[in-house]
Protein backbone atom coordinates (compact mmCIF):
# COMPACT_ATOMS: atom_id res chain seq x y z
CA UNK A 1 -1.32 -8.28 24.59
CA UNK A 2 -4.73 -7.36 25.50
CA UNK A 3 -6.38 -9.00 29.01
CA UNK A 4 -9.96 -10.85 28.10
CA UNK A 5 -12.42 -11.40 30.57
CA UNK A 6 -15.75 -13.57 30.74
CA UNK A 7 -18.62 -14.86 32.39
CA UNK A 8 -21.54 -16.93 32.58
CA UNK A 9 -24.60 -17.38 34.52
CA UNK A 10 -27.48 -19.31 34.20
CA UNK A 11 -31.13 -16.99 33.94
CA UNK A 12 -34.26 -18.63 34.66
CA UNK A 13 -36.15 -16.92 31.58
CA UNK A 14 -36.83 -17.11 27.70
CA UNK A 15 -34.16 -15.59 25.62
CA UNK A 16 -36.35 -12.96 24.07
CA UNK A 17 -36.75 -11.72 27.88
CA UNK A 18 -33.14 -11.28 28.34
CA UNK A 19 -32.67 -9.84 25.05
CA UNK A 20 -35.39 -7.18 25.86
CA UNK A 21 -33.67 -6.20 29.22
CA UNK A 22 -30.04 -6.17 27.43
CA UNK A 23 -31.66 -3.87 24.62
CA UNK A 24 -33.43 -1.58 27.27
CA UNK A 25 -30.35 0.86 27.57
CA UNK A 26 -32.44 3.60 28.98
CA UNK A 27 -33.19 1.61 31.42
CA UNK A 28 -29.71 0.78 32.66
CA UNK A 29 -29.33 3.82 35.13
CA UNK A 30 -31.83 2.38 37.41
CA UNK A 31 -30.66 -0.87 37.61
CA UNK A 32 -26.62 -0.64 37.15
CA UNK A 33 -25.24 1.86 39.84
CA UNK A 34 -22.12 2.82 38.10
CA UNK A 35 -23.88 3.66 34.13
CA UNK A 36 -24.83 7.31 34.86
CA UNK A 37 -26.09 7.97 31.25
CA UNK A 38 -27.02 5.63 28.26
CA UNK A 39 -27.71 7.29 24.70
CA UNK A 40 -28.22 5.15 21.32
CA UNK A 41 -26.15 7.29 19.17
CA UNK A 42 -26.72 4.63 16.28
CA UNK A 43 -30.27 3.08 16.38
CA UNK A 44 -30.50 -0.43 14.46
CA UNK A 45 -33.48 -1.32 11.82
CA UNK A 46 -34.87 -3.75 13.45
CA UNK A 47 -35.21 -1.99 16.42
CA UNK A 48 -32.08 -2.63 18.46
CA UNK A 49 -29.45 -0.13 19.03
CA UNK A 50 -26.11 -0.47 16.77
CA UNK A 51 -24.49 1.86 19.49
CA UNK A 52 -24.26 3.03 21.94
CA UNK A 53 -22.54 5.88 24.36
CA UNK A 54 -22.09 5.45 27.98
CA UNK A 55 -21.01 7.38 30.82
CA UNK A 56 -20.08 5.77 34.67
CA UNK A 57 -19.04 6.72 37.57
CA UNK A 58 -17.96 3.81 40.11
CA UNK A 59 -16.38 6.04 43.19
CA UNK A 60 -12.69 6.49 41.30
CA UNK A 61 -13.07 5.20 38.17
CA UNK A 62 -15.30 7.65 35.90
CA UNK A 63 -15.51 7.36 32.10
CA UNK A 64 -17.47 7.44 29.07
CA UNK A 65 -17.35 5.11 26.21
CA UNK A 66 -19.02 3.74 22.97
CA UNK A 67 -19.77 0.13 22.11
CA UNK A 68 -20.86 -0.88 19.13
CA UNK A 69 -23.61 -4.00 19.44
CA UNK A 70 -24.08 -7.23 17.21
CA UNK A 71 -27.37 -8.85 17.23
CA UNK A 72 -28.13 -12.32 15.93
CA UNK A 73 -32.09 -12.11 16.83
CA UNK A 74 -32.56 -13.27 20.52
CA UNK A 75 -30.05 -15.52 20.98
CA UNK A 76 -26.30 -13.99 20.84
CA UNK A 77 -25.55 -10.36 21.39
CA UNK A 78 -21.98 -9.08 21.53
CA UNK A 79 -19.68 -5.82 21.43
CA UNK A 80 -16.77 -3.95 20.89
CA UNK A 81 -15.62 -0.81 21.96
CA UNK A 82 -15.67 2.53 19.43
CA UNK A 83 -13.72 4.83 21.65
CA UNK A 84 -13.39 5.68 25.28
CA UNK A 85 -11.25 7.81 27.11
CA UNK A 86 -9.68 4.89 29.31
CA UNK A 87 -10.14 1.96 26.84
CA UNK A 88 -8.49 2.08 22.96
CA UNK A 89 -11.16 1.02 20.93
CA UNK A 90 -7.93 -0.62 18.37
């Protein structure tokens, strides 16, 4: 059986603002230590990437992986995984 994990938090801005930083995957480099490199490999049409491929390295865990994003406009996003070397995407 497969482990799940969540969280929440509670964000002090409008849900189109968190949307915009959740959607700004180039932008994830500067403020996530680990993501070394994010590419859209899929762009969406409204914008929004469908996937996307990631690469990290946090100290002794190093891998690269593709998620594949759901949008329902700016209030739910969620993902699965496509492939990754450590992760089955099944």
């Amino acid at each position: 059986m497969a482990d799940e994990s969540t969280q929440s938090i509670t964000i002090d801005a409008s849900p189109a603002a968190v949307m915009a930083v959740i959607a700004d995957f180039g932008a994830y480099p500067q403020w996530a230590a680990s993501v070394k490199s994010c590419e859209v490999t899929v762009p969406g049409p409204d914008g929004r990437a469908q996937q996307v491929a990631f690469k990290i390295d946090a100290g002794g865990i190093r891998d690269e992986y593709e998620l594949a994003y759901c949008w329902q406009d700016d209030q739910q996003v969620s993902w699965r995984l496509v492939r990754g070397q450590m992760q089955d995407g099944r």
